[in-house]
N, C-alpha and C. Protein backbone atom coordinates (compact mmCIF):
# COMPACT_ATOMS: atom_id res chain seq x y z
N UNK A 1 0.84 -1.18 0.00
CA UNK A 1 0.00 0.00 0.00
C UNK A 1 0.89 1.24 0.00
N UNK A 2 0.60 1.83 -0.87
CA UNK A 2 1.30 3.70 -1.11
C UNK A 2 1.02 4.23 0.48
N UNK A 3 2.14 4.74 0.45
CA UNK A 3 2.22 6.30 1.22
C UNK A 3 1.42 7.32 1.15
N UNK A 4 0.38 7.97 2.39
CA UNK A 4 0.02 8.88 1.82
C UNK A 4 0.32 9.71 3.08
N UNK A 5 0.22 11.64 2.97
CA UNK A 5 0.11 12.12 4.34
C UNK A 5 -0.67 13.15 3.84
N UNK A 6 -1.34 13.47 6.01
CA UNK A 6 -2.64 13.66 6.18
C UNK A 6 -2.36 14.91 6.86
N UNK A 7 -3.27 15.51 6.28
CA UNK A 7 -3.04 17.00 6.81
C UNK A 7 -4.60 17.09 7.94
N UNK A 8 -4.06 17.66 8.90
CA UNK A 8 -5.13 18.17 9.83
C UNK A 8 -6.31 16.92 9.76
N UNK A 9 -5.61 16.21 10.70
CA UNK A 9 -6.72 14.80 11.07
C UNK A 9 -7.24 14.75 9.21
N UNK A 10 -6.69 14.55 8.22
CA UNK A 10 -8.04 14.11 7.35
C UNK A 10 -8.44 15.54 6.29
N UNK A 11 -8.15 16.36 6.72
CA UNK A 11 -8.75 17.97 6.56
C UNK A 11 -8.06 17.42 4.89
N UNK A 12 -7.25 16.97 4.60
CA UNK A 12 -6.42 17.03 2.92
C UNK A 12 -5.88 15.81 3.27
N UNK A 13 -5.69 14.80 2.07
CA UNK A 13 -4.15 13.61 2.04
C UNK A 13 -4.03 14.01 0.89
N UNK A 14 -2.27 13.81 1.28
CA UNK A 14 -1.14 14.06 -0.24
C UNK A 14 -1.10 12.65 -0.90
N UNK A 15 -0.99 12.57 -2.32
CA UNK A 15 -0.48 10.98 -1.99
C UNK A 15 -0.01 11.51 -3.76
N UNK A 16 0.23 12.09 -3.62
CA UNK A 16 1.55 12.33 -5.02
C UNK A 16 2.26 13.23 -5.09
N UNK A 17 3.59 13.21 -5.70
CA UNK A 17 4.42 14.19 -5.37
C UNK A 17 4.13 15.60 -6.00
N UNK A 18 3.16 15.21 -6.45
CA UNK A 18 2.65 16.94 -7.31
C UNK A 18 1.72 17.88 -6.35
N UNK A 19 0.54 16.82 -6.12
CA UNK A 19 0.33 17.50 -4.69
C UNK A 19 1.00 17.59 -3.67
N UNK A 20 2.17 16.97 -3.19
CA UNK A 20 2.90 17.60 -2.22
C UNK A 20 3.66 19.32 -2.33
N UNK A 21 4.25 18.71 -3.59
CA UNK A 21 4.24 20.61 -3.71
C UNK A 21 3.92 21.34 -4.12
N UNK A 22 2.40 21.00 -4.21
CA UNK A 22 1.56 22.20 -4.24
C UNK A 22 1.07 22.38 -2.67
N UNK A 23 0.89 21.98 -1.98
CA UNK A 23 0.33 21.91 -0.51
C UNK A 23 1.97 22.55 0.19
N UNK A 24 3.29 21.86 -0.03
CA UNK A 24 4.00 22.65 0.88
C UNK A 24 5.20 23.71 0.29
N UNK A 25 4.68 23.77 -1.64
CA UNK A 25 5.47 25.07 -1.59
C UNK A 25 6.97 24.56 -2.32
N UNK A 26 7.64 22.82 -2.15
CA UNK A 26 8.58 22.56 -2.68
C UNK A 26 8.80 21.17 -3.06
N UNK A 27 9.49 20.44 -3.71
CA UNK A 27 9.57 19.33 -4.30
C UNK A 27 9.59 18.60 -3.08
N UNK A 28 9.50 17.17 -2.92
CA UNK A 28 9.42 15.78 -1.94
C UNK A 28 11.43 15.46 -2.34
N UNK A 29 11.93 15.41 -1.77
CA UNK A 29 13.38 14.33 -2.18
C UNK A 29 12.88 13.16 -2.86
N UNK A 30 13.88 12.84 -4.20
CA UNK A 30 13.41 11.27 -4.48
C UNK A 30 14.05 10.33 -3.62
N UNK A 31 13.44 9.19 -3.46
CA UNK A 31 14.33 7.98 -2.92
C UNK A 31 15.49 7.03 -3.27
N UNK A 32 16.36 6.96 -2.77
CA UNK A 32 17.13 6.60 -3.53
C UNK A 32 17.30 5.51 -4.53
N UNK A 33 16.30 4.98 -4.14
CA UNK A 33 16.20 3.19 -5.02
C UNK A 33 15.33 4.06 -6.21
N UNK A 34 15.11 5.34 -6.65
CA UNK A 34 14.45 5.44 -8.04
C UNK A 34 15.69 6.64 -8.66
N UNK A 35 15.13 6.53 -10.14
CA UNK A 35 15.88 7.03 -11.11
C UNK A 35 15.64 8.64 -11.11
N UNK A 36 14.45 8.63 -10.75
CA UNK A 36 13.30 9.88 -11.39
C UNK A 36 11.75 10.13 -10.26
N UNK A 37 11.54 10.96 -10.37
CA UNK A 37 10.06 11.11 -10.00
C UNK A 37 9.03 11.57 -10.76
N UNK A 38 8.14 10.59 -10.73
CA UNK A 38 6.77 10.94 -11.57
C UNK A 38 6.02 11.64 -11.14
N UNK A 39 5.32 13.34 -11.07
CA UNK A 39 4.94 13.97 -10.68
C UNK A 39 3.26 12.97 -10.41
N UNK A 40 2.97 12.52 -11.42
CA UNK A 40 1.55 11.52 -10.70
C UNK A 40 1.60 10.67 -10.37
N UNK A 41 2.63 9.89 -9.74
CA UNK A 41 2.43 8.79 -9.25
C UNK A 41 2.74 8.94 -7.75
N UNK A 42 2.82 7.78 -6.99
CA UNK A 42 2.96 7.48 -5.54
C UNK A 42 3.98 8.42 -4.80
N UNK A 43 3.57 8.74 -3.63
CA UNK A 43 4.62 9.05 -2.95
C UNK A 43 5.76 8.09 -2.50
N UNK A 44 5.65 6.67 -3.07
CA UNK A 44 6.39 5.92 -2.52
C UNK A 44 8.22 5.82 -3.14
N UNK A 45 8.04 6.84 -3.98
CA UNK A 45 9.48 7.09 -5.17
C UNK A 45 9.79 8.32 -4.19
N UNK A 46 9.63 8.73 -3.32
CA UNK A 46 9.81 9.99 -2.71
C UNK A 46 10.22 9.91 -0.86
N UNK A 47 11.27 10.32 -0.66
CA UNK A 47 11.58 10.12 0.95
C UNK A 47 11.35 11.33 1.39
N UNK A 48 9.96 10.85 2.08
CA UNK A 48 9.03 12.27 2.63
C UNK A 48 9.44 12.12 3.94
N UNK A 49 10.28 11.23 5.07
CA UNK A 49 10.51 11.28 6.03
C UNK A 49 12.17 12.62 6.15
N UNK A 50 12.78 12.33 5.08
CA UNK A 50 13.62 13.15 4.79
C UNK A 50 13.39 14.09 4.54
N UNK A 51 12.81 14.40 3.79
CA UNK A 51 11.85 15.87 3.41
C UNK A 51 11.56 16.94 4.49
N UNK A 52 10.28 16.02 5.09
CA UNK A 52 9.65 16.65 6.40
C UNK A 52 10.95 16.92 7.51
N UNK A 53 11.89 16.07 7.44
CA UNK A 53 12.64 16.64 8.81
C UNK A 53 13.79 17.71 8.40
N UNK A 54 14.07 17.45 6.79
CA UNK A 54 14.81 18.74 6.22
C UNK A 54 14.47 20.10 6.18
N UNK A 55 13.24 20.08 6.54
CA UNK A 55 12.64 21.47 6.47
C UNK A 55 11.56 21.68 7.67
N UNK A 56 11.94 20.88 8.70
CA UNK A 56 11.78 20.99 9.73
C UNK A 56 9.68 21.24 10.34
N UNK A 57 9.60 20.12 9.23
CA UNK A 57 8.00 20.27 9.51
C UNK A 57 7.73 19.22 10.38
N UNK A 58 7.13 19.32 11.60
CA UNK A 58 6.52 18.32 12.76
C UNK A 58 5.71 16.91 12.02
N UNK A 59 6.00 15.99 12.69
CA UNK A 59 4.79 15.12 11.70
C UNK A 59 4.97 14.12 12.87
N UNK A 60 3.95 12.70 12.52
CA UNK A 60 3.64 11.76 13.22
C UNK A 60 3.55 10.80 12.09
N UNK A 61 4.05 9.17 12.29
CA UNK A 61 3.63 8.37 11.34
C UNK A 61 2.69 7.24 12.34
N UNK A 62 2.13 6.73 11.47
CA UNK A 62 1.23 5.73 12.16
C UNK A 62 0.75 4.70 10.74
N UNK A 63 1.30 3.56 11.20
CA UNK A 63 1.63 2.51 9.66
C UNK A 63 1.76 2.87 8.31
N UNK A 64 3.00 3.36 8.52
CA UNK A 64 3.46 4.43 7.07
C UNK A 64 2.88 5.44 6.57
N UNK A 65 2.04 6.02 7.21
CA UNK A 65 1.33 6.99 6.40
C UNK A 65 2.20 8.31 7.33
N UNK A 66 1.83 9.89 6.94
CA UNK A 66 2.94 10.59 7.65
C UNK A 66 1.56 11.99 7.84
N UNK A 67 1.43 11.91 9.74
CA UNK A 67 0.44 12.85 10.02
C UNK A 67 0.81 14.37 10.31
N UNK A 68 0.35 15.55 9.43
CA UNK A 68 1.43 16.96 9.45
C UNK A 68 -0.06 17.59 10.14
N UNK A 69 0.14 18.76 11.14
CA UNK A 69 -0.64 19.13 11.44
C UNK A 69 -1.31 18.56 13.32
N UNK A 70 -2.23 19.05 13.77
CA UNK A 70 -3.00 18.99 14.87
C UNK A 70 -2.23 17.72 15.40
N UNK A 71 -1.13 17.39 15.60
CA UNK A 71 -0.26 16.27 16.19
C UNK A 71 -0.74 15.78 17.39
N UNK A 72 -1.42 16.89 18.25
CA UNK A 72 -1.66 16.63 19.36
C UNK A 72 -3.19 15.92 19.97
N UNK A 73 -3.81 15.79 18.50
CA UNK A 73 -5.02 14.98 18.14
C UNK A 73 -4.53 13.38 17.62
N UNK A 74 -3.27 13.61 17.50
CA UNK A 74 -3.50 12.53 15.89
C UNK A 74 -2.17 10.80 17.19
N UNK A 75 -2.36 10.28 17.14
CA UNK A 75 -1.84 8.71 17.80
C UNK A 75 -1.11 8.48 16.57
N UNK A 76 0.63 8.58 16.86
CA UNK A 76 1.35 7.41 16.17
C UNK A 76 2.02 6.13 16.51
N UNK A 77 2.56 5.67 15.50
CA UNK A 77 3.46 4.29 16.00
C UNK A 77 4.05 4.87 17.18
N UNK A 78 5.04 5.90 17.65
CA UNK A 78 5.79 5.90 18.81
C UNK A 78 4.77 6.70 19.82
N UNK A 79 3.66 6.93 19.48
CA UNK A 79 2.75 7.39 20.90
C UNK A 79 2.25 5.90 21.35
N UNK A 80 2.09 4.57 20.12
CA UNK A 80 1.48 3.09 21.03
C UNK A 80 2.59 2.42 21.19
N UNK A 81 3.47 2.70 20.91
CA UNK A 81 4.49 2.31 21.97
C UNK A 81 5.36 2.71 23.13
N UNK A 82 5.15 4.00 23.18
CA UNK A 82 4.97 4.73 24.89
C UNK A 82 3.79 3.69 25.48
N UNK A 83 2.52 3.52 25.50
CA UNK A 83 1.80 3.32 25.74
C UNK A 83 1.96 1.77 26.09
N UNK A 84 2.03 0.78 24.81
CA UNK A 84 2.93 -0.70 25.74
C UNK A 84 3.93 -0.47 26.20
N UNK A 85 4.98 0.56 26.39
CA UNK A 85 6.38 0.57 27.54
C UNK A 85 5.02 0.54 29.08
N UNK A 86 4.64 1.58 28.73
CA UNK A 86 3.88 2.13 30.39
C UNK A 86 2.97 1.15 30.99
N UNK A 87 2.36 0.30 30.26
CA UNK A 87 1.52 -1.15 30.32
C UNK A 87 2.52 -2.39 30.73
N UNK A 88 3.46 -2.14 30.25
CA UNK A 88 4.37 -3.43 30.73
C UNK A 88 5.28 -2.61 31.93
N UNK A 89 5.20 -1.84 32.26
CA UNK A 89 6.48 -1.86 33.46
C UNK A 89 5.56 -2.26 34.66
């Protein structure tokens, strides 16, 4: 399953690199395992984890998908696993 990220709980999802920069203004990095990026296809030719922390935008992932926005609404992979640390001690 493609990559997609979610702006404001849901409010928008990106899920191509054309809409990504149109929503933040600049290209996605490609990944390194591709040649090229296809402006319509998947974000999955695109290292948006690199991206987002190169330009210093907050995010949350929660089973690959990448949550930008109201963070403090949104549960990721490392908020349920705080959550089994604090359950198991």
């Amino acid at each position: 399953m493609c990559q997609i990220i979610v702006i404001n709980k849901g409010e928008k999802e990106i899920s191509t690199p054309r809409q990504f920069r149109e929503h933040f203004g600049f290209e996605p990095a490609k990944d390194d395992h591709y040649e090229y990026v296809d402006e319509e296809s998947c974000l999955c030719q695109c290292d948006v984890k690199a991206t987002l922390e190169n330009f210093n935008i907050p995010f949350k992932t929660y089973c690959g998908d990448y949550y930008v926005g109201l963070l403090d609404q949104v549960i990721g992979d490392e908020d349920i696993s705080s959550i089994k640390n604090e359950i198991t001690r």
